[in-house]
C-alpha atoms as a PDB file:
ATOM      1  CA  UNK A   1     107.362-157.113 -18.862  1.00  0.00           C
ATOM      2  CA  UNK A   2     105.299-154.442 -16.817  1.00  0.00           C
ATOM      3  CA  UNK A   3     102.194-155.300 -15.256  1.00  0.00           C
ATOM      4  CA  UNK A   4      98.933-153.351 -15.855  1.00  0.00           C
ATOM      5  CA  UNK A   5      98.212-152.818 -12.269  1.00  0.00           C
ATOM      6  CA  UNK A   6     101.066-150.744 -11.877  1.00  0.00           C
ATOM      7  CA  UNK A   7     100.558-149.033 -14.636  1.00  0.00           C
ATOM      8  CA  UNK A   8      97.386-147.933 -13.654  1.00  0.00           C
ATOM      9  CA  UNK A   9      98.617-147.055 -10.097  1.00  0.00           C
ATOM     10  CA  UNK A  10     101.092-145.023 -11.049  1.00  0.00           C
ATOM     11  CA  UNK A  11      99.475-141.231 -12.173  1.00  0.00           C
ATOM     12  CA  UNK A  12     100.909-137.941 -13.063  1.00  0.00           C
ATOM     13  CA  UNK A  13     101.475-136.412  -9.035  1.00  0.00           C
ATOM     14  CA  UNK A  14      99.933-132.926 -10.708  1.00  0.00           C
ATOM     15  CA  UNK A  15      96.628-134.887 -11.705  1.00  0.00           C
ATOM     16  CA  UNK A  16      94.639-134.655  -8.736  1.00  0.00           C
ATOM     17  CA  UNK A  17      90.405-134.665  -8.853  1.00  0.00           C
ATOM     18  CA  UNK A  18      89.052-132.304  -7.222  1.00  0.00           C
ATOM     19  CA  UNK A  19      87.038-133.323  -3.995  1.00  0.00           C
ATOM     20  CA  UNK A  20      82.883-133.003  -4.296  1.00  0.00           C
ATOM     21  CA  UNK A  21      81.590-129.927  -2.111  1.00  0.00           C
ATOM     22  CA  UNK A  22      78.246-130.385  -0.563  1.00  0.00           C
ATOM     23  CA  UNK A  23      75.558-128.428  -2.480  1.00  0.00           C
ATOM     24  CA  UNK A  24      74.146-124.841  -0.724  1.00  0.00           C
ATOM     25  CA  UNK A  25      71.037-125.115   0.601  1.00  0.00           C
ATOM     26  CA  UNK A  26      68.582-122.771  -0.194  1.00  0.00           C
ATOM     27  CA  UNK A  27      67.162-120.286   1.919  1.00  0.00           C
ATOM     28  CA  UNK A  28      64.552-121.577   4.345  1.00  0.00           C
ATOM     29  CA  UNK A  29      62.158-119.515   5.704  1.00  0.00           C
ATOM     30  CA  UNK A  30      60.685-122.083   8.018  1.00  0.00           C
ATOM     31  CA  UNK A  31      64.458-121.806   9.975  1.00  0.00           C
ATOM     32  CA  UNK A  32      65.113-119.195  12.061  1.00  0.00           C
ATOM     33  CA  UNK A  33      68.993-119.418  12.355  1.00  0.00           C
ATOM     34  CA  UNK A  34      68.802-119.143   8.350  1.00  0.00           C
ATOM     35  CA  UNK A  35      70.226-115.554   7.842  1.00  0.00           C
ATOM     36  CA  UNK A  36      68.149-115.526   4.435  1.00  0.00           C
ATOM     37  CA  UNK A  37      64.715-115.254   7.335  1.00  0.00           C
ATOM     38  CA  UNK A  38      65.820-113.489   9.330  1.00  0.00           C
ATOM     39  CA  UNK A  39      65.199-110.356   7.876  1.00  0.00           C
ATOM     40  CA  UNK A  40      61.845-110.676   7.656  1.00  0.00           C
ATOM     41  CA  UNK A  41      61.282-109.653  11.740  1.00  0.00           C
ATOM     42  CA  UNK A  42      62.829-106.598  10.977  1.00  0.00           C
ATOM     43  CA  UNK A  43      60.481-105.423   7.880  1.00  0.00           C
ATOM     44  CA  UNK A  44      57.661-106.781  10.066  1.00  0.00           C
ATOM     45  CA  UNK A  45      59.125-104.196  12.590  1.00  0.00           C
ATOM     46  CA  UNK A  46      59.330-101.564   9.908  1.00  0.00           C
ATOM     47  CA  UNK A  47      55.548-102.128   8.791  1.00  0.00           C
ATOM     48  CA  UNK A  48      54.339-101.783  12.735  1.00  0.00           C
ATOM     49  CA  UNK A  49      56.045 -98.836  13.199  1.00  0.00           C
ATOM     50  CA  UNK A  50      54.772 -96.922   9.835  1.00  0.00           C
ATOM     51  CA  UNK A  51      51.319 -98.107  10.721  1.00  0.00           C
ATOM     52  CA  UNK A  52      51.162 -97.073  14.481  1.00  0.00           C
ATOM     53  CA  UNK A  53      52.925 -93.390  12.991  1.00  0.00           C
ATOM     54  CA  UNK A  54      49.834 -93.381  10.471  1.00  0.00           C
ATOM     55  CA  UNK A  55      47.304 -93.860  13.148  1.00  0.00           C
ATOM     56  CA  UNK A  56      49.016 -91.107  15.604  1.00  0.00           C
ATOM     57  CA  UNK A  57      49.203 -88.521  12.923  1.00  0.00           C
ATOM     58  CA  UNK A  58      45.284 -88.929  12.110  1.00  0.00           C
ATOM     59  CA  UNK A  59      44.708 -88.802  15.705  1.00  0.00           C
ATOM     60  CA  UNK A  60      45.848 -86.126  16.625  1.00  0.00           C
ATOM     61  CA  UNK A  61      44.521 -84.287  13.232  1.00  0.00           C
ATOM     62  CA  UNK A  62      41.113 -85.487  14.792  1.00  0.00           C
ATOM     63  CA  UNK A  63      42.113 -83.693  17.879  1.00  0.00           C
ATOM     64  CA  UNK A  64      43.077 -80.526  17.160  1.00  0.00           C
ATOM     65  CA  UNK A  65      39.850 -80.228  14.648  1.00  0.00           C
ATOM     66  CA  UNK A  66      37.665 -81.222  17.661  1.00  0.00           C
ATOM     67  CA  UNK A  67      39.936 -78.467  19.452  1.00  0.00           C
ATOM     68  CA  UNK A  68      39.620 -76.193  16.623  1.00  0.00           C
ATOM     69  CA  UNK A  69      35.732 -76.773  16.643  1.00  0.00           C
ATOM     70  CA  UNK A  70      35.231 -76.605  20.273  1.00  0.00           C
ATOM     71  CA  UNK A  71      37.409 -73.401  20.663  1.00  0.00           C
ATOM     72  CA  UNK A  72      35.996 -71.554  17.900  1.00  0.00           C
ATOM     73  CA  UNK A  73      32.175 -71.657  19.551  1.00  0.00           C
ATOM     74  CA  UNK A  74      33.962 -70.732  22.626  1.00  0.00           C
ATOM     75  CA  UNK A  75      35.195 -67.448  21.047  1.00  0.00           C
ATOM     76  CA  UNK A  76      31.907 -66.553  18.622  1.00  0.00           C
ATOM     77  CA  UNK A  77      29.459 -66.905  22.058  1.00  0.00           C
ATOM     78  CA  UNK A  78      31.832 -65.449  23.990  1.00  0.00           C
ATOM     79  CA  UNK A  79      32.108 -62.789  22.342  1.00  0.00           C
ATOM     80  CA  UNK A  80      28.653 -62.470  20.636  1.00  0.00           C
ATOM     81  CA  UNK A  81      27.636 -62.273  23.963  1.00  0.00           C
ATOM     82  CA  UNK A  82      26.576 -58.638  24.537  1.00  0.00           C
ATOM     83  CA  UNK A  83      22.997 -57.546  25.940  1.00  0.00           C
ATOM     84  CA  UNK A  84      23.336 -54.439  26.962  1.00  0.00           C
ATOM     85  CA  UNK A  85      24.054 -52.482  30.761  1.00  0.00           C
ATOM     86  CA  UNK A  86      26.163 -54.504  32.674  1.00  0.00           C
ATOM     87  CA  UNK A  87      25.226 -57.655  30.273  1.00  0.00           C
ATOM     88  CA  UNK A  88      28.165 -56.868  28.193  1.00  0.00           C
ATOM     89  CA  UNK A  89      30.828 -59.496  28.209  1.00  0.00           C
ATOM     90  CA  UNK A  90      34.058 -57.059  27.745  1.00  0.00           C
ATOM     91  CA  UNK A  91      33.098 -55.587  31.253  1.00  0.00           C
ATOM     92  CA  UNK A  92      34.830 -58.349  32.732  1.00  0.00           C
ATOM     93  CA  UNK A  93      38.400 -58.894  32.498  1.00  0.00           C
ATOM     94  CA  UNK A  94      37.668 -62.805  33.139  1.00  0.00           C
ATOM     95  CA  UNK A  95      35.579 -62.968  30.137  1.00  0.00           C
ATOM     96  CA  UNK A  96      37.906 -61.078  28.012  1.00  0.00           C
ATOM     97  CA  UNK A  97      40.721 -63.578  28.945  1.00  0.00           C
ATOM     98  CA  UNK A  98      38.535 -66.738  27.968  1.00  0.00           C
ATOM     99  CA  UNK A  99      37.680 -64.881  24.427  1.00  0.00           C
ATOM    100  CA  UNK A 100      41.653 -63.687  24.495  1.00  0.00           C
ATOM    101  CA  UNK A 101      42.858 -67.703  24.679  1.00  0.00           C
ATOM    102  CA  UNK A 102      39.858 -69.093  22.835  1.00  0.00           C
ATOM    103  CA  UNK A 103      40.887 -67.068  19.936  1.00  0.00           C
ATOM    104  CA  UNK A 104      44.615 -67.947  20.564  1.00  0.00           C
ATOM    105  CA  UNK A 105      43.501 -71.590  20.398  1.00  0.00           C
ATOM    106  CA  UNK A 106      41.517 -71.493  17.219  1.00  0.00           C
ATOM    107  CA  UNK A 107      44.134 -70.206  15.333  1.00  0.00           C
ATOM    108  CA  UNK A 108      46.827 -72.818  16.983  1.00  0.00           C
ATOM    109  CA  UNK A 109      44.074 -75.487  16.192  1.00  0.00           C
ATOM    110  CA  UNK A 110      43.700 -74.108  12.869  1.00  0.00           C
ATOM    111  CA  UNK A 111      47.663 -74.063  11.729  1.00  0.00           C
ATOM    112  CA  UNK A 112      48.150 -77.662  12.981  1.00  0.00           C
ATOM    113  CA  UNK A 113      45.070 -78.685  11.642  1.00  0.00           C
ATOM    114  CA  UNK A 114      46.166 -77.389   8.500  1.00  0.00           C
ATOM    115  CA  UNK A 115      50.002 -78.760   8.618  1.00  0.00           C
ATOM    116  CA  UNK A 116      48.652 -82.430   9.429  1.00  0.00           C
ATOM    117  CA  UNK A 117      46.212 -82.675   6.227  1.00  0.00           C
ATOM    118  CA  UNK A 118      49.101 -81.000   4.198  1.00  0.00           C
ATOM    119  CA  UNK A 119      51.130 -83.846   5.625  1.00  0.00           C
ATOM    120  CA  UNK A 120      48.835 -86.590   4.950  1.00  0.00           C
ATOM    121  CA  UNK A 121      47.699 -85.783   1.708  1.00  0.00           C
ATOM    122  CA  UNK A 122      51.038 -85.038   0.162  1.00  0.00           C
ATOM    123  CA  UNK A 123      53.550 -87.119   2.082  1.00  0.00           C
ATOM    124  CA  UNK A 124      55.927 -83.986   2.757  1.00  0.00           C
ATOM    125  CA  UNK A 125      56.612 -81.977   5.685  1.00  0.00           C
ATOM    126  CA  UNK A 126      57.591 -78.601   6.273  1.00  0.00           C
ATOM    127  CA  UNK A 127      60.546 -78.979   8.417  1.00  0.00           C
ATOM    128  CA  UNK A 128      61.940 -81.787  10.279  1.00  0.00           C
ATOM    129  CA  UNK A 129      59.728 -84.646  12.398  1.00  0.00           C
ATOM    130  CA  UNK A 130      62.201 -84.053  14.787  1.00  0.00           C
ATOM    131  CA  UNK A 131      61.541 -80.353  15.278  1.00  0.00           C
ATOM    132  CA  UNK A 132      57.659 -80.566  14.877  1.00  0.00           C
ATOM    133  CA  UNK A 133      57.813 -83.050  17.378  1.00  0.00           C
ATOM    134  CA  UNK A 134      58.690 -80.668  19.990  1.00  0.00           C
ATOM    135  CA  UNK A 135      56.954 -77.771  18.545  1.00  0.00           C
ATOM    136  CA  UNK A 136      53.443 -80.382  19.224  1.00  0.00           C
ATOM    137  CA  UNK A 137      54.340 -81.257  22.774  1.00  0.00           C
ATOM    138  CA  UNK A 138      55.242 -77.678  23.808  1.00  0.00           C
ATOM    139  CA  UNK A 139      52.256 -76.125  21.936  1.00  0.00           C
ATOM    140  CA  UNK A 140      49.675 -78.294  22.982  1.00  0.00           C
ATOM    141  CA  UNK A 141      50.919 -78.069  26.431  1.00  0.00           C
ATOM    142  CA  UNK A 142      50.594 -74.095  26.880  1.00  0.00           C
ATOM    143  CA  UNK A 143      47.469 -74.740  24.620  1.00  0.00           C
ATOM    144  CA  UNK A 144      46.307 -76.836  27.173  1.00  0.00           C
ATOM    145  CA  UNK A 145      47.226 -74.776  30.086  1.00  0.00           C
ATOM    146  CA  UNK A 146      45.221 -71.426  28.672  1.00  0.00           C
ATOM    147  CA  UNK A 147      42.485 -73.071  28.089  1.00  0.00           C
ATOM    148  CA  UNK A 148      42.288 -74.557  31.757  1.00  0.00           C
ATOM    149  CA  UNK A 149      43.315 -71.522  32.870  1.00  0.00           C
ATOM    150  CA  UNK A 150      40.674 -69.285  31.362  1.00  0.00           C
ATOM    151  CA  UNK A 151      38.082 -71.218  31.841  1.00  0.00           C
ATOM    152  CA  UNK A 152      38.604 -71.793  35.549  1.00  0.00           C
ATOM    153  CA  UNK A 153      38.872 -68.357  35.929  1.00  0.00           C
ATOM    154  CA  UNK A 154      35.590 -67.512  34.356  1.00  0.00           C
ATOM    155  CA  UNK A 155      33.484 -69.764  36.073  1.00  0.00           C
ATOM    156  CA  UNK A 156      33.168 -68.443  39.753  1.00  0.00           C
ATOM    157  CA  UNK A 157      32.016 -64.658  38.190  1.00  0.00           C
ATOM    158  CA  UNK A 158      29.227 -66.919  36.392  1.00  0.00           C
ATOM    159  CA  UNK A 159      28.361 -68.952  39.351  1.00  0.00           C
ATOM    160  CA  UNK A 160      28.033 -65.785  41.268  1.00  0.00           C
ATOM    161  CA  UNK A 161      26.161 -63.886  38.207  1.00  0.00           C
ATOM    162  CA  UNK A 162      23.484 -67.226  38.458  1.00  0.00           C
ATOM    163  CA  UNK A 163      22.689 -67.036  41.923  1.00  0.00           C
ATOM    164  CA  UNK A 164      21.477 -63.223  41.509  1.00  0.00           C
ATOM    165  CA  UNK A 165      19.969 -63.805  38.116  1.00  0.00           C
ATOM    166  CA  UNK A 166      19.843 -66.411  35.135  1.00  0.00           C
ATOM    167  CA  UNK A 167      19.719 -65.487  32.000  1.00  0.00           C
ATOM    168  CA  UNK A 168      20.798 -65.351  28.382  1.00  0.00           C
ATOM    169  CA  UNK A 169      23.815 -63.653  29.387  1.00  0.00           C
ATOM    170  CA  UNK A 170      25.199 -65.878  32.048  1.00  0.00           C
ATOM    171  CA  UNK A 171      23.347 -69.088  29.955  1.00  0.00           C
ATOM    172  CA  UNK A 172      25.797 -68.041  27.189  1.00  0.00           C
ATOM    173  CA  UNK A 173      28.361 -67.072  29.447  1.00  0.00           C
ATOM    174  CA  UNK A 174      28.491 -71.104  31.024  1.00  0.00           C
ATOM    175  CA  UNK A 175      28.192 -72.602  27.029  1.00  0.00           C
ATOM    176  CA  UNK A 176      31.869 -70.539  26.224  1.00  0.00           C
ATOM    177  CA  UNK A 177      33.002 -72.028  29.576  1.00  0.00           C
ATOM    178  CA  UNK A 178      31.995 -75.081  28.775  1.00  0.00           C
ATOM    179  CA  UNK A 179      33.079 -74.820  24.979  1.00  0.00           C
ATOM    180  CA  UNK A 180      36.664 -73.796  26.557  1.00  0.00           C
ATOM    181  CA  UNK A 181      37.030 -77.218  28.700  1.00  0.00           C
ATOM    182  CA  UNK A 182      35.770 -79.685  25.668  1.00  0.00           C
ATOM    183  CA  UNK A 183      38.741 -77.987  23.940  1.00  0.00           C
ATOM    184  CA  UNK A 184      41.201 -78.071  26.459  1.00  0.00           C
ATOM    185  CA  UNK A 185      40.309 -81.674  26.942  1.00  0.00           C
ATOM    186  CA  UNK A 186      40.987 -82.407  23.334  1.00  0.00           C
ATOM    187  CA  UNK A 187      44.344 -80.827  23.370  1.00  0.00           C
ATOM    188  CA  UNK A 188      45.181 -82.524  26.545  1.00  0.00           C
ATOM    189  CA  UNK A 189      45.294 -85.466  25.299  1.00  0.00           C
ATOM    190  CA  UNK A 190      46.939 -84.083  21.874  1.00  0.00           C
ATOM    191  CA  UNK A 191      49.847 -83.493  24.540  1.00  0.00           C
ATOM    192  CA  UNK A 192      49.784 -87.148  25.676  1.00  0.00           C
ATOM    193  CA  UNK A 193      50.350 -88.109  21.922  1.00  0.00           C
ATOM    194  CA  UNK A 194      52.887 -85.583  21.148  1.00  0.00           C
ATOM    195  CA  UNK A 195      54.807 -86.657  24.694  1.00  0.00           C
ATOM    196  CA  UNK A 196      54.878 -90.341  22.831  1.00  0.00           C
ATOM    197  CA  UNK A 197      56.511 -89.100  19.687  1.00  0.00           C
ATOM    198  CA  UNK A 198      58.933 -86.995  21.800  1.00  0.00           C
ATOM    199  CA  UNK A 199      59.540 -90.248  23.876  1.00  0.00           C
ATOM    200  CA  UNK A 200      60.160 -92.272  20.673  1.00  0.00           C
ATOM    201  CA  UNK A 201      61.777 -90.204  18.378  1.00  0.00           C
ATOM    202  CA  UNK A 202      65.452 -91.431  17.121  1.00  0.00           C
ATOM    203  CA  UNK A 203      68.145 -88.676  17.454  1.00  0.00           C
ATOM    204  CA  UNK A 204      70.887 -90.869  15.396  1.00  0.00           C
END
């Protein structure tokens, strides 16, 4: 006569249970070594980096208008400025080279001016970041260095036109200068900005 017990103790070898597997956790974002959070530093990344790109594009739009601006009076009283004898503005090949670059700069102003709100208000670009990166830095650069230029050239005629007489001519003559330095100042530090992209930009 068999006994229960073994009966019960002896089971198919084939008819095995299956051991219990602990239960995934879910993702926690409290964690850091979670992989499931750790993504979100990188799209925090991601959102920095669009923002601060946002802010440097309307910058330096806001530069090269004030550029724009600034060299554009420096051209119209430059060369509205004509009185007459030797009052005459294209007798002197200093004032001619202030107009020459002022005019130079307004329309450089003008065509950056112009790509940036094209940029901004349509979210496409004409070529690649990559290549208008460079094109900024270099053009604000010689931008930059014209405008110095011709304005430090035209100031010792004027200070030597003011100590022998003062007048509209040389008043107007000092307000170009002076128009010619705002805008160089505004493109230099257009430059700085465009030196920043070049610094930052990815070539992978």
């Amino acid at each position: 006569m068999s006994n229960p017990k073994d009966n019960n103790s002896k089971k198919p070898a084939g008819d095995h249970q299956p051991e219990p597997k602990a239960p995934l956790h879910a993702a926690d974002p409290e964690n850091p070594s979670n992989p499931a959070a750790e993504g979100g530093g990188g799209v925090g990344e991601i959102i920095k980096r669009w923002k601060r790109e946002d802010f440097l594009k309307r910058g330096s739009l806001a530069l090269r208008v004030v550029g724009l601006v600034f060299s554009l009076l420096s051209a119209i009283i430059m060369g509205s400025n004509k009185h007459g004898d030797w009052k005459d503005f294209d007798k002197y090949p200093d004032y001619r080279y202030l107009l020459a670059i002022a005019i130079l700069s307004t329309f450089y102003t003008a065509g950056q001016a112009f790509r940036h709100v094209h940029e901004l208000y349509t979210a496409r670009e004409f070529v690649a970041p990559r290549n208008f990166a460079w094109l900024d830095f270099v053009g604000d650069q010689v931008a930059a260095y014209l405008l110095i230029s011709s304005a430090s050239s035209a100031v010792p005629l004027t200070n030597r036109m003011r100590d022998s007489a003062n007048n509209s001519f040389t008043d107007a003559s000092s307000a170009a200068i002076c128009m010619s330095f705002l805008a160089f100042f505004a493109l230099a530090t257009s430059a700085i900005i465009s030196g920043y992209k070049v610094s930052t930009q990815t070539y992978i």
